[in-house]
Protein backbone atom coordinates (compact mmCIF):
# COMPACT_ATOMS: atom_id res chain seq x y z
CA UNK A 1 -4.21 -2.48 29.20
CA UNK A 2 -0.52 -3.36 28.48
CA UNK A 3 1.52 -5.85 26.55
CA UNK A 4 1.63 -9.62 26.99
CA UNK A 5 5.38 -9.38 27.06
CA UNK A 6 8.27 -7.18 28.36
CA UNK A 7 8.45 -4.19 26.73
CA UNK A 8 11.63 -2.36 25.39
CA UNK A 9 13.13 -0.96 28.13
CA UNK A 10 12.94 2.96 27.67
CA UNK A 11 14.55 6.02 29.60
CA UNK A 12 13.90 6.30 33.04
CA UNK A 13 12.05 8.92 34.26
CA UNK A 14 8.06 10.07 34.95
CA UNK A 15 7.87 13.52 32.86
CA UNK A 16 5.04 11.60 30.96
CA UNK A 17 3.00 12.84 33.99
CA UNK A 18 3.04 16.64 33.12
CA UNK A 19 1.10 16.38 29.92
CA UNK A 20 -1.45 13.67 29.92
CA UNK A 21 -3.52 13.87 26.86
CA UNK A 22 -7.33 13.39 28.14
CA UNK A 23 -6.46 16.30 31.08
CA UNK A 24 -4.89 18.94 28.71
CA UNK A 25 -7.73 18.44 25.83
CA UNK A 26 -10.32 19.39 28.59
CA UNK A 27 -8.45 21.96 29.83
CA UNK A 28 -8.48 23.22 26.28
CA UNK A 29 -12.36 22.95 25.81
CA UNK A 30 -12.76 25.08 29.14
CA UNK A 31 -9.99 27.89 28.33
CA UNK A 32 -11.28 29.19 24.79
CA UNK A 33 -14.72 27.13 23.91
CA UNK A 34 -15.21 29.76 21.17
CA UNK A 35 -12.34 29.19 19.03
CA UNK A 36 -12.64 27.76 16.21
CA UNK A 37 -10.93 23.86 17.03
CA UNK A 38 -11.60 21.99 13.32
CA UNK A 39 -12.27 22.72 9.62
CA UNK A 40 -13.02 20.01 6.89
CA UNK A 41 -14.81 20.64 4.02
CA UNK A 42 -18.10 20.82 5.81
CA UNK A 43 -17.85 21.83 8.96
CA UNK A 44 -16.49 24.51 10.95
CA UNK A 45 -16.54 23.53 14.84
CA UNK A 46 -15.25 26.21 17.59
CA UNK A 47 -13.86 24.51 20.97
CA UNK A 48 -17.22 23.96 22.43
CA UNK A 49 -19.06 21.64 19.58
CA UNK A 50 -16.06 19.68 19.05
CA UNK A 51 -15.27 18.98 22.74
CA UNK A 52 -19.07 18.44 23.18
CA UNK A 53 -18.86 15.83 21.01
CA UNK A 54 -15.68 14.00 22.02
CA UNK A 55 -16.91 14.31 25.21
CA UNK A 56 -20.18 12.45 24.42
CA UNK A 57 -17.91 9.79 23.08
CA UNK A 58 -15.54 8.95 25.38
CA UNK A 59 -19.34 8.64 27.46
CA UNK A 60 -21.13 6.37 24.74
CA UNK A 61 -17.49 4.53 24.79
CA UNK A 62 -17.66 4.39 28.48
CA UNK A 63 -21.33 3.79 28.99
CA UNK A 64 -21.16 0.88 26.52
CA UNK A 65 -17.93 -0.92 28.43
CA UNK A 66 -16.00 0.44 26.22
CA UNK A 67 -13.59 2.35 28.35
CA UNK A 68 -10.12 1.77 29.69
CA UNK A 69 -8.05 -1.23 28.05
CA UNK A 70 -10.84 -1.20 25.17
CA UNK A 71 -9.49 -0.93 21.43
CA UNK A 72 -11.57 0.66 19.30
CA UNK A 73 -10.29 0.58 15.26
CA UNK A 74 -11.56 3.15 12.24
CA UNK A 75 -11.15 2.76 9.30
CA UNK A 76 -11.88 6.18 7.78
CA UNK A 77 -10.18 9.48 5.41
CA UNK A 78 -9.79 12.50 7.70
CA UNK A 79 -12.42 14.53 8.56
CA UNK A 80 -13.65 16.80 11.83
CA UNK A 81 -15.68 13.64 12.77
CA UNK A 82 -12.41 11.55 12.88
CA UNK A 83 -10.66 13.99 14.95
CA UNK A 84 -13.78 14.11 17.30
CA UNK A 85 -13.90 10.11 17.92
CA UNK A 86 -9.33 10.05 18.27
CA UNK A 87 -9.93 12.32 20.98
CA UNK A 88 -12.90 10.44 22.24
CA UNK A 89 -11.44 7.23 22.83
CA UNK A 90 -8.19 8.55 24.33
CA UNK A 91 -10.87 10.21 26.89
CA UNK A 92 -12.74 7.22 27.66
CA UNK A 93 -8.84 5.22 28.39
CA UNK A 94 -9.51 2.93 25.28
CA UNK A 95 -6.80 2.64 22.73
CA UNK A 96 -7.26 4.01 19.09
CA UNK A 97 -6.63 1.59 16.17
CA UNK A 98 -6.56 3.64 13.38
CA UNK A 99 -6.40 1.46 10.15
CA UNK A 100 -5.28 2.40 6.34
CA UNK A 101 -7.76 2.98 4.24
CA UNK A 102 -5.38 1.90 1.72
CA UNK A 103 -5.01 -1.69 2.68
CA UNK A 104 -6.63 -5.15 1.22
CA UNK A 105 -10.02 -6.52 2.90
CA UNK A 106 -7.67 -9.63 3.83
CA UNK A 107 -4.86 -7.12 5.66
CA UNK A 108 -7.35 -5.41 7.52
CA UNK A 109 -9.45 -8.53 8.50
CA UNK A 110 -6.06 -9.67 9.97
CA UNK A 111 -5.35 -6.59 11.56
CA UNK A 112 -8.67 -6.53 13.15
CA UNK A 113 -8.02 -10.37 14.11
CA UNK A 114 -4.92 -9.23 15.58
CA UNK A 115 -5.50 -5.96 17.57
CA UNK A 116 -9.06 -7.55 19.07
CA UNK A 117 -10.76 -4.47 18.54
CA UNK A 118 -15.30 -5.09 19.58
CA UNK A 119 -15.62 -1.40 17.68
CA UNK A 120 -14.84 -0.30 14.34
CA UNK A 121 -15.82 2.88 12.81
CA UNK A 122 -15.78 3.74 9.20
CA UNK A 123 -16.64 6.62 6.74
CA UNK A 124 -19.21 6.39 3.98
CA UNK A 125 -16.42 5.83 1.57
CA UNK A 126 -15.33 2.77 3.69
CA UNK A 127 -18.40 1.41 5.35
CA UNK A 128 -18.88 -1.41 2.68
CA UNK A 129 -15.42 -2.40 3.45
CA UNK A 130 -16.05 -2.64 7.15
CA UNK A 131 -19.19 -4.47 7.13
CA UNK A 132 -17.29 -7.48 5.54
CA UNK A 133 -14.07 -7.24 7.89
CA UNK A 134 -16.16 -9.39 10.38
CA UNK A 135 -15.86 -6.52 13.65
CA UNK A 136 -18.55 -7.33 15.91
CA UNK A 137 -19.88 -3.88 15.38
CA UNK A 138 -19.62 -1.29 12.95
CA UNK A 139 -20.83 2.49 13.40
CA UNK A 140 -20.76 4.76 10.90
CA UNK A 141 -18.75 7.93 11.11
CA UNK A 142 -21.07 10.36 9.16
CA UNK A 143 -23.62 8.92 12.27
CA UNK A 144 -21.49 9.65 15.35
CA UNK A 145 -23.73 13.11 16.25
CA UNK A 146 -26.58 10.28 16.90
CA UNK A 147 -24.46 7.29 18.23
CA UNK A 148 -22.77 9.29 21.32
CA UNK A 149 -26.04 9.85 23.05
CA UNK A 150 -24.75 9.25 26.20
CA UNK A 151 -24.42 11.95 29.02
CA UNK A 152 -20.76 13.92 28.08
CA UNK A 153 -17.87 12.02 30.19
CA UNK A 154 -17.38 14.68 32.98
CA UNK A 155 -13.98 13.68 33.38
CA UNK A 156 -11.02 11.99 31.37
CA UNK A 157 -10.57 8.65 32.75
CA UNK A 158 -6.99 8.72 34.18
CA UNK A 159 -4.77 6.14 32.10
CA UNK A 160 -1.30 4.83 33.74
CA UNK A 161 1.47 5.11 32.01
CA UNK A 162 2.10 2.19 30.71
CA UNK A 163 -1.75 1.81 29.16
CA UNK A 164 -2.28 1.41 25.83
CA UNK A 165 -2.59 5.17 23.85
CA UNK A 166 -2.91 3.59 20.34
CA UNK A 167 -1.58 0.84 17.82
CA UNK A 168 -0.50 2.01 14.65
CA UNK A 169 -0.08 -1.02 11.62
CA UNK A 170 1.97 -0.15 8.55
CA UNK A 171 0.10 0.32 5.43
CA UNK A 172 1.51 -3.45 3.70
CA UNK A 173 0.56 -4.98 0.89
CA UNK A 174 0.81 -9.03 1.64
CA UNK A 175 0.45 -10.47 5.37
CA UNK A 176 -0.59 -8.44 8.75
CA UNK A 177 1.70 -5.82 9.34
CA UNK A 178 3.42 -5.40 12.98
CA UNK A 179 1.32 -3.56 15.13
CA UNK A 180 3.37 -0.79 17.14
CA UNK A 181 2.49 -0.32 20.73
CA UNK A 182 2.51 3.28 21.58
CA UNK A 183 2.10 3.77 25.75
CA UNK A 184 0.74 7.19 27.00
CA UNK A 185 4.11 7.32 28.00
CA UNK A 186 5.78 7.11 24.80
CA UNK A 187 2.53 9.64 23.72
CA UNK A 188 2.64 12.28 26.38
CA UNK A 189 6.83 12.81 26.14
CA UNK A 190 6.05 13.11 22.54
CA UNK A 191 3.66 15.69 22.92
CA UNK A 192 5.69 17.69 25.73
CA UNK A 193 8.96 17.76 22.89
CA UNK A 194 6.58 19.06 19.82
CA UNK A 195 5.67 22.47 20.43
CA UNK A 196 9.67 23.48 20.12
CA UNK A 197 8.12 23.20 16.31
CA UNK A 198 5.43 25.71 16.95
CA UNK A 199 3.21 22.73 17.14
CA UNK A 200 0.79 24.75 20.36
CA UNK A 201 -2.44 26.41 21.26
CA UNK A 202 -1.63 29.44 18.89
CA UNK A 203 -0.69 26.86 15.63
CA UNK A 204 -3.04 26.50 12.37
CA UNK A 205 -2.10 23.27 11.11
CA UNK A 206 -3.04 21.84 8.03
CA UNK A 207 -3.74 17.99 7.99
CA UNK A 208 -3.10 16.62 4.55
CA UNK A 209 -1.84 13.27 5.87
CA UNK A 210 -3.89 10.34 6.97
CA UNK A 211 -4.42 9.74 10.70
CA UNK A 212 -3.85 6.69 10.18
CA UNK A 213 -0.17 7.74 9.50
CA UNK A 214 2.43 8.49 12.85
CA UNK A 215 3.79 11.38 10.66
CA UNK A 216 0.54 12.94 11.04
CA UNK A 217 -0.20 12.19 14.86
CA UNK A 218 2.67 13.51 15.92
CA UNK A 219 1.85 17.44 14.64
CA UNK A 220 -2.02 16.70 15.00
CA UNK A 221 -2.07 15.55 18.84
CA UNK A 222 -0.03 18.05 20.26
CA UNK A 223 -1.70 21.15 18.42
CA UNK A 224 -5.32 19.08 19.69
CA UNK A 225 -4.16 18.71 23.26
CA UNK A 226 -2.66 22.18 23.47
CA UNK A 227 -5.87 23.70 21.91
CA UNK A 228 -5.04 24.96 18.21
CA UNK A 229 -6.63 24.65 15.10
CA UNK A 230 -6.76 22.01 12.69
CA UNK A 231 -7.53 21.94 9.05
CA UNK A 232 -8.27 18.84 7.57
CA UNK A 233 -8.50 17.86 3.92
CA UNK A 234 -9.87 13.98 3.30
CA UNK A 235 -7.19 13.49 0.25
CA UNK A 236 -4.09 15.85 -0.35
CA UNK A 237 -4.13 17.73 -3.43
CA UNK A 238 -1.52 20.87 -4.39
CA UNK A 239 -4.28 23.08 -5.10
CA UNK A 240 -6.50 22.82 -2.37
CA UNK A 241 -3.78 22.48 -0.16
CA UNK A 242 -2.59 26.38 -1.29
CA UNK A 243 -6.17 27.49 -1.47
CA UNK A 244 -6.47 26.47 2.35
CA UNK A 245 -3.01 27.61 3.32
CA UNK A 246 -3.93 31.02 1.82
CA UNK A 247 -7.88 31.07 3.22
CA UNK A 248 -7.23 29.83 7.06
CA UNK A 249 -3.77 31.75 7.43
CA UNK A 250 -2.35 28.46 8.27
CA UNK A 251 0.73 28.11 10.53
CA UNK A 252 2.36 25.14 10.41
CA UNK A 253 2.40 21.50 8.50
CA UNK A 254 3.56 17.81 8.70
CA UNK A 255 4.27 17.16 5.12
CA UNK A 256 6.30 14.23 3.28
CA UNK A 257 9.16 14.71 0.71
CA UNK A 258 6.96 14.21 -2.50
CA UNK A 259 4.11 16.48 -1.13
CA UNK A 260 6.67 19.08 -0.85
CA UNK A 261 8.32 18.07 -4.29
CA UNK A 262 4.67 18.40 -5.77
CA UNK A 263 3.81 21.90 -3.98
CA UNK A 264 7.07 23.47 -5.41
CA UNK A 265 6.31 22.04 -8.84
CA UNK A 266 2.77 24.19 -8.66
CA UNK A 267 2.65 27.03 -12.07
CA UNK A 268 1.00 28.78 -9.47
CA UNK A 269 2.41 28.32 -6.51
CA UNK A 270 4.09 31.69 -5.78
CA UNK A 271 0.59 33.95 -6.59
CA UNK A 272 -0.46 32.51 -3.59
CA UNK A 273 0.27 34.09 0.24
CA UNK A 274 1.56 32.32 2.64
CA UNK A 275 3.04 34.66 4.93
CA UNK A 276 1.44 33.16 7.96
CA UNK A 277 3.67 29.96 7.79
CA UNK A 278 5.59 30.05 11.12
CA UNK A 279 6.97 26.39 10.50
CA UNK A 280 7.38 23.28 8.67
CA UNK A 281 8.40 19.98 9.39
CA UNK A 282 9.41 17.38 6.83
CA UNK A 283 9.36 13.51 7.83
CA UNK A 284 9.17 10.13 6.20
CA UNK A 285 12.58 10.09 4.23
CA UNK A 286 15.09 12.90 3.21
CA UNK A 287 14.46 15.50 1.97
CA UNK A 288 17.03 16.41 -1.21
CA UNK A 289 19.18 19.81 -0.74
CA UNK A 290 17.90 21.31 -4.14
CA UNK A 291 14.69 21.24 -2.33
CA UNK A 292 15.15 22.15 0.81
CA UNK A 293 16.88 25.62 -0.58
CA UNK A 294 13.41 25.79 -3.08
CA UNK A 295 11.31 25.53 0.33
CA UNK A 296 13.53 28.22 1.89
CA UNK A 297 13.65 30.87 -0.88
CA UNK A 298 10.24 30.63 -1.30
CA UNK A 299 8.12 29.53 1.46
CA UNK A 300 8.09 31.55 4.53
CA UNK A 301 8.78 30.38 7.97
CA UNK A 302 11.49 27.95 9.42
CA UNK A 303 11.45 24.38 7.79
CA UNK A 304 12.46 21.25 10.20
CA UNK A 305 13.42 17.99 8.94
CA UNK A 306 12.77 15.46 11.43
CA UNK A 307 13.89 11.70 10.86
CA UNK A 308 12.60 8.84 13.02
CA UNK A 309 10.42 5.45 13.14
CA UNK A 310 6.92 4.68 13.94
CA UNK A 311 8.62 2.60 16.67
CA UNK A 312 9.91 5.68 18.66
CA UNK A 313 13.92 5.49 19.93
CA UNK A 314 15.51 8.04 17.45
CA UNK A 315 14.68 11.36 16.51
CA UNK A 316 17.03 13.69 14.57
CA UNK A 317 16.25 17.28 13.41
CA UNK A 318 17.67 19.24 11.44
CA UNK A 319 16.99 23.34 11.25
CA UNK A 320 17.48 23.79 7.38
CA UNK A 321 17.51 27.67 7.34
CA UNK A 322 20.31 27.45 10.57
CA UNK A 323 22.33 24.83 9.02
CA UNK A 324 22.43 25.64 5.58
CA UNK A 325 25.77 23.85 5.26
CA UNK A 326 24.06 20.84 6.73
CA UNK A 327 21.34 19.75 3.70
CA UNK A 328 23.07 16.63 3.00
CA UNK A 329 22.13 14.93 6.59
CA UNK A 330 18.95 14.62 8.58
CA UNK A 331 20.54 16.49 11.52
CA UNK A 332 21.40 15.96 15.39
CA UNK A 333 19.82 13.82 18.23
CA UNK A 334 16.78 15.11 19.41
CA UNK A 335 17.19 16.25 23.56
CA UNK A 336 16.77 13.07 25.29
CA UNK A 337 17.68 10.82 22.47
CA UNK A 338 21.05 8.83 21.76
CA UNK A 339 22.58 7.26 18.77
CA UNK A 340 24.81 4.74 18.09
CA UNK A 341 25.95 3.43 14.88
CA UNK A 342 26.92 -0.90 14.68
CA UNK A 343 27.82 -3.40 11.99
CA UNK A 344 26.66 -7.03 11.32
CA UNK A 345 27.53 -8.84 14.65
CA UNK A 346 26.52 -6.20 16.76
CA UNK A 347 29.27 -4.74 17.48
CA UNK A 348 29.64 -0.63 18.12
CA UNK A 349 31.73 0.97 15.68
CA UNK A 350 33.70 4.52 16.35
CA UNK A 351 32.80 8.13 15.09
CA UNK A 352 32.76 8.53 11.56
CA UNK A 353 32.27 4.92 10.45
CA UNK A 354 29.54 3.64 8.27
CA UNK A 355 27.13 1.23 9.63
CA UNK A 356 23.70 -0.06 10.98
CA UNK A 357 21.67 3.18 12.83
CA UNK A 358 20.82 2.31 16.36
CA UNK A 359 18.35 4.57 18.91
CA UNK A 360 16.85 5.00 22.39
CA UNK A 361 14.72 8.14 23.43
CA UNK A 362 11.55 8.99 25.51
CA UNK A 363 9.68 8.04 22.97
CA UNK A 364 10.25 4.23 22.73
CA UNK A 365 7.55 1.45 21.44
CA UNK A 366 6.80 -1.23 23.96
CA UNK A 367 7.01 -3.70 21.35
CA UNK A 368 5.11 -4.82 18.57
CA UNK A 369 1.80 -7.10 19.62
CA UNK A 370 1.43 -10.55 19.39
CA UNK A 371 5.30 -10.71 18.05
CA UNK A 372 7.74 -10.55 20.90
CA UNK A 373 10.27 -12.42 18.21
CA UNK A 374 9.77 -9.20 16.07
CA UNK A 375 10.43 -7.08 18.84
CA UNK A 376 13.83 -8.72 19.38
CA UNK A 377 15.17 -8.49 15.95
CA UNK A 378 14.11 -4.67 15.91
CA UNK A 379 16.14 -4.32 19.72
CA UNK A 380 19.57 -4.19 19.95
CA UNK A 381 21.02 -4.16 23.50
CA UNK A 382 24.48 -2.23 24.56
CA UNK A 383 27.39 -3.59 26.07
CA UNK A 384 25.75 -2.00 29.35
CA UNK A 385 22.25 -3.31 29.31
CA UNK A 386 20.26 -0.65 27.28
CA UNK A 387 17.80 -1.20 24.51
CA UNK A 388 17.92 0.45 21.50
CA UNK A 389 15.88 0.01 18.55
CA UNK A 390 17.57 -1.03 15.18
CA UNK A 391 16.35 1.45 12.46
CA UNK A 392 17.84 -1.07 9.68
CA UNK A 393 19.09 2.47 7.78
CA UNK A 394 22.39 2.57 7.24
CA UNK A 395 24.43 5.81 8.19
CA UNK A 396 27.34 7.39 10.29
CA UNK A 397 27.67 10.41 12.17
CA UNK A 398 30.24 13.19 11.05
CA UNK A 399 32.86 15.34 13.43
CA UNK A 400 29.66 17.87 13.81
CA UNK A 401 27.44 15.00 15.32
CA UNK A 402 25.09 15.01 12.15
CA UNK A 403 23.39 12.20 11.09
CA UNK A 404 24.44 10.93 7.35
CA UNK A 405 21.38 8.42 5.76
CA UNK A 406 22.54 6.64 3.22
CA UNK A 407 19.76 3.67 2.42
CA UNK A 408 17.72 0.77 3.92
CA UNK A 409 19.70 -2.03 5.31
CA UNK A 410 17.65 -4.38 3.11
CA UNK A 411 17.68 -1.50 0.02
CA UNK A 412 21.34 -1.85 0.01
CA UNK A 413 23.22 -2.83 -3.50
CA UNK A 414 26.15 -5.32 -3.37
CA UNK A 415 27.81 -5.89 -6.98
CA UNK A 416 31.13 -7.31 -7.19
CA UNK A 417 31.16 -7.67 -3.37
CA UNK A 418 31.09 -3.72 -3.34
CA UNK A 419 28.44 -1.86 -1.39
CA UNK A 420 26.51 0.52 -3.06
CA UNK A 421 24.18 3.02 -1.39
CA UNK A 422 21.62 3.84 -3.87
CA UNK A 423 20.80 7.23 -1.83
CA UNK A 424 24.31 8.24 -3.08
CA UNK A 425 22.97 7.77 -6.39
CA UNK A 426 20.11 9.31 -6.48
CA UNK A 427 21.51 12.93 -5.39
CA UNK A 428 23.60 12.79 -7.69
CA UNK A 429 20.85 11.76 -10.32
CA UNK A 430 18.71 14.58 -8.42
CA UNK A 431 21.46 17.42 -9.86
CA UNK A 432 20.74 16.64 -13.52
CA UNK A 433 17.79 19.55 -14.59
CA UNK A 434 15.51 16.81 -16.44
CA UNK A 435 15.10 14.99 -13.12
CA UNK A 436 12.48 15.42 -11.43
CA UNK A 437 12.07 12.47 -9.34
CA UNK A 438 14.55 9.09 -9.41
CA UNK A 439 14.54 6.13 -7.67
CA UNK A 440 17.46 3.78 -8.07
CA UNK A 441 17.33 0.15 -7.32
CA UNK A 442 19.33 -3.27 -7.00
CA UNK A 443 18.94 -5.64 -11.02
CA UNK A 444 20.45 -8.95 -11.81
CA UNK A 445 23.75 -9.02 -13.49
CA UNK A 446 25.43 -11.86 -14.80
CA UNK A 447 28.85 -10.18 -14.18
CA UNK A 448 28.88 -8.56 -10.67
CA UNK A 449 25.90 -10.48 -8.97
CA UNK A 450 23.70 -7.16 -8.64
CA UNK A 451 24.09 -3.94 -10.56
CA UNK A 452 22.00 -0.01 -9.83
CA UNK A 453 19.73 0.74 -12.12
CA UNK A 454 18.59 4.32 -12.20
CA UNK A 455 14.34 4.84 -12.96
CA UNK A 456 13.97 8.60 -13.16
CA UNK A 457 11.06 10.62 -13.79
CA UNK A 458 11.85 13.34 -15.86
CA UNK A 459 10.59 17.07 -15.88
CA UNK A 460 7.42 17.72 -17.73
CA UNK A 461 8.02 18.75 -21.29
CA UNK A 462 11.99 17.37 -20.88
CA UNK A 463 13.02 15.16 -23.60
CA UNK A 464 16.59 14.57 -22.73
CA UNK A 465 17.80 10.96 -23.66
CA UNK A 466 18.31 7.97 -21.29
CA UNK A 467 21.90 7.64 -22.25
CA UNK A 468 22.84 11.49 -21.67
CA UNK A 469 21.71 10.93 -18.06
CA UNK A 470 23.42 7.64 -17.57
CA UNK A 471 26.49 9.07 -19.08
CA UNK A 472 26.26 12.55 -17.01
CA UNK A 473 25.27 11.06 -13.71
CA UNK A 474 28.35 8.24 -13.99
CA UNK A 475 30.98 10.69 -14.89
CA UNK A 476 30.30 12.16 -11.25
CA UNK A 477 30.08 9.00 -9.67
CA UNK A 478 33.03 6.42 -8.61
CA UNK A 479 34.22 3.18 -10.64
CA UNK A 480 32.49 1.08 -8.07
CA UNK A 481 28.85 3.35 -7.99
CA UNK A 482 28.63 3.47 -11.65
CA UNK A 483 25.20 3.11 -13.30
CA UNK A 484 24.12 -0.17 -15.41
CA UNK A 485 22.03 2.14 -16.89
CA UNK A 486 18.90 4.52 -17.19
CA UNK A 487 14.97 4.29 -17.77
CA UNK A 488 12.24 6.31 -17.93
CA UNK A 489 9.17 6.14 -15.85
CA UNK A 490 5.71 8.78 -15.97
CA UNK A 491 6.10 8.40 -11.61
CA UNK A 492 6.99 5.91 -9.02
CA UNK A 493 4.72 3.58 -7.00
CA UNK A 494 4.61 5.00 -3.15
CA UNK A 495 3.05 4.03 -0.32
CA UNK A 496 0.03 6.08 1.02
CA UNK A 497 2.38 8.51 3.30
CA UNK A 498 4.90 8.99 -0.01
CA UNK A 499 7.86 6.41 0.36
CA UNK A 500 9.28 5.08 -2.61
CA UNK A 501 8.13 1.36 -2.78
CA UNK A 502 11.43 0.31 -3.77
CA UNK A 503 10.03 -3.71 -3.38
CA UNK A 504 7.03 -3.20 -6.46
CA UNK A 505 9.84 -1.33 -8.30
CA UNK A 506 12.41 -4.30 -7.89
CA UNK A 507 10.27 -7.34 -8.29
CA UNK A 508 9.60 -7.88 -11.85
CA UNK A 509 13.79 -8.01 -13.00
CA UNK A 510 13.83 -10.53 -10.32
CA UNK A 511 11.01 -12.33 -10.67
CA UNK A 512 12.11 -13.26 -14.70
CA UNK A 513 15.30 -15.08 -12.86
């Protein structure tokens, strides 16, 4: 099924056709059925039981009219059962809706509402929560073994390109969140561009984000469809996440700043071996250069940072251990992907200048559903007729062609009709030894409108004074960047894939106005 409106208008081309998701997972099935395909913490499946049982599914799915143009939702915490149903529905040509776990009853009823989903499937932990979301029918995941008892789907239905592969919702708070239309175009030319990150049939990868998450479908797919191994833990934690790492020889991760910021931190971490580590990729927001050199000194293999959007157009990467004098950006275009950096009208602005991040790639969104308003704000269209897809990070490319970030459109500080980019701020606050995590946001001020206002988190055991820090970080900074001043905070709210909820930390200084 496609959208109900034009979609963005993304690269020509048909490449999508070499890797088509439901083909290459049976073709993994066949070529090594007794590998082992998925680990949680109770079951170990080889190639044959877990294909068996997507493959009985996609023919329950199928059997039940719930094939092609379907849209089947779960609302669930990772496990070898989830994996089993993703791959499922792709095989039976419905489209996935996987939901956060961490969202209000009244988000998900409307995300339900809005996707039109006749399935949903939930975990134990979760199944209260479905049964009052109002889905015509709710299975539980713990009972898929029993509820595919159809024959197994002999073949993968065939989707066209432009079908539906799954809708992803952000994980917000207040309202419905956009849902983002990703085609099994935008899916397969993501999949054929991941394995460059060792992301194949001969990767380990440990899952310790939710599926519900894009960072974690785009390392999780491509390793499924190429016939790897996945490791799955239900909730991230340092500890386990070593203890596995060391146990199942693991090979590669997705993993977000503040995972990696919390692994580092471990007493422990270096008694543990993690030779086997052939990669890592780092997405979500920057990553800070202290830590990056941390990861590299200590952590074997290559580390990737990768920046990009749920909606597809841009992808940047950056090879930390090749371009160690390159820590401060996110990196070059991806192959296949453009840039382009504008200012308030609209307008394209030259090399070097500091602006509004535009992108267009393979990997483009058709659109968000149900908005096609939404979709035009996040499109911005080129003197010659080409979409690209507004970021709203603000940035410019240096004489190497490397990205610079340097905040959210919307996160951006204006005091005395000076713009200040808080992510200049904070690596500067990131160089002081008691910080260990800082966040630095837009206050009231009487004087110059709006003023920064650092919140740090400092190291455990530090006890180094607000006022040192403010004083220390501002005698590095210029007149115009300067610090109102400093508190204290034990951590920082974040979102369930580990970005900084800058809004919670804002509202109650401007909420008292």
């Amino acid at each position: 099924m496609t959208s109900d409106f034009p979609r963005l208008r993304a690269p020509e081309g048909d490449q999508y056709t070499a890797l088509d998701f439901g083909t290459a997972f049976y073709d993994a099935i066949a070529r090594d059925p007794g590998k082992l395909a998925v680990v949680d913490e109770a079951h170990a499946w080889d190639w044959a039981t877990f294909g068996a049982l997507a493959k009985r599914v996609a023919g329950t799915l199928t059997a039940q009219g719930h094939g092609r143009g379907a849209r089947v939702a779960v609302l669930a915490r990772n496990s070898a059962e989830y994996l089993a149903l993703y791959a499922g529905i792709l095989c039976a040509g419905a489209c996935v809706v996987p939901l956060p776990v961490s969202a209000t009853s009244q988000v998900l009823r409307g995300m339900l509402t809005d996707c039109g989903a006749a399935l949903l499937f939930a975990d134990s932990a979760n199944a209260g929560l479905a049964a009052g979301l109002g889905a015509p029918e709710v299975v539980t995941l713990e009972d898929l073994p029993v509820w595919a008892d159809a024959d197994p789907q002999p073949d993968p239905t065939a989707p066209d390109p432009d079908d539906f592969f799954d809708l992803i919702y952000s994980s917000g708070t207040t309202g419905t969140p956009k849902g983002i239309i990703h085609d099994h175009r935008f899916r397969a030319r993501q999949l054929m561009r991941m394995p460059r990150f060792g992301l194949d049939e001969n990767a380990r990868l440990l899952v310790s984000t939710p599926l519900y998450s894009n960072t974690t479908l785009v390392a999780a797919l491509p390793v499924m469809a190429k016939g790897g191994t996945l490791v799955s833990m239900a909730k991230f934690d340092v500890t386990r996440f070593l203890e596995l790492s060391e146990k199942h020889r693991i090979t590669n991760a997705m993993l977000v700043p503040v995972q990696y910021m919390r692994i580092m931190a471990a007493p422990d971490f270096d008694r543990y071996d993690l030779s086997s580590y052939r990669a890592k990729t780092s997405t979500s927001a920057p990553l800070p250069a202290p830590l990056i050199r941390d990861i590299l000194a200590r952590w074997p293999g290559e580390l990737y940072e990768i920046y990009g959007m749920t909606e597809g157009g841009l992808s940047t990467v950056l090879d930390a251990r090749a371009q160690p004098d390159k820590l401060d950006t996110v990196g070059k275009p991806a192959e296949g992907c453009e840039l382009r950096v504008i200012d308030e009208a609209g307008t394209e602005l030259p090399a070097g200048a500091f602006g509004e991040i535009v992108g267009r790639g393979g990997p483009m969104m058709q659109g968000y559903l149900h908005a096609p308003e939404k979709t035009l704000e996040a499109t911005w269209t080129s003197p010659e007729g080409i979409d690209f897809i507004r970021t709203g990070d603000m940035g410019r490319v240096d004489e190497d062609g490397f990205l610079h970030l340097l905040d959210r459109k919307k996160d951006m500080i204006i005091s005395g009709g000076f713009n200040i980019y808080a992510a200049d701020l904070e690596r500067v606050l990131r160089d002081h030894p008691a910080v260990a995590d800082v966040a630095v946001i837009a206050v009231p001020s009487p004087q110059w409108g709006e003023t920064p206002l650092g919140l740090v988190v400092r190291r455990p055991g530090d006890l180094t004074g607000a006022e040192e820090i403010l004083d220390w970080a501002n005698a590095r900074l210029g007149k115009t960047q300067r610090l109102s001043a400093v508190e204290f905070r034990t951590d920082l709210p974040r979102s369930a894939i580990g970005k900084i909820e800058k809004r919670v930390l804002r509202a109650p200084y401007w909420e008292e106005r």
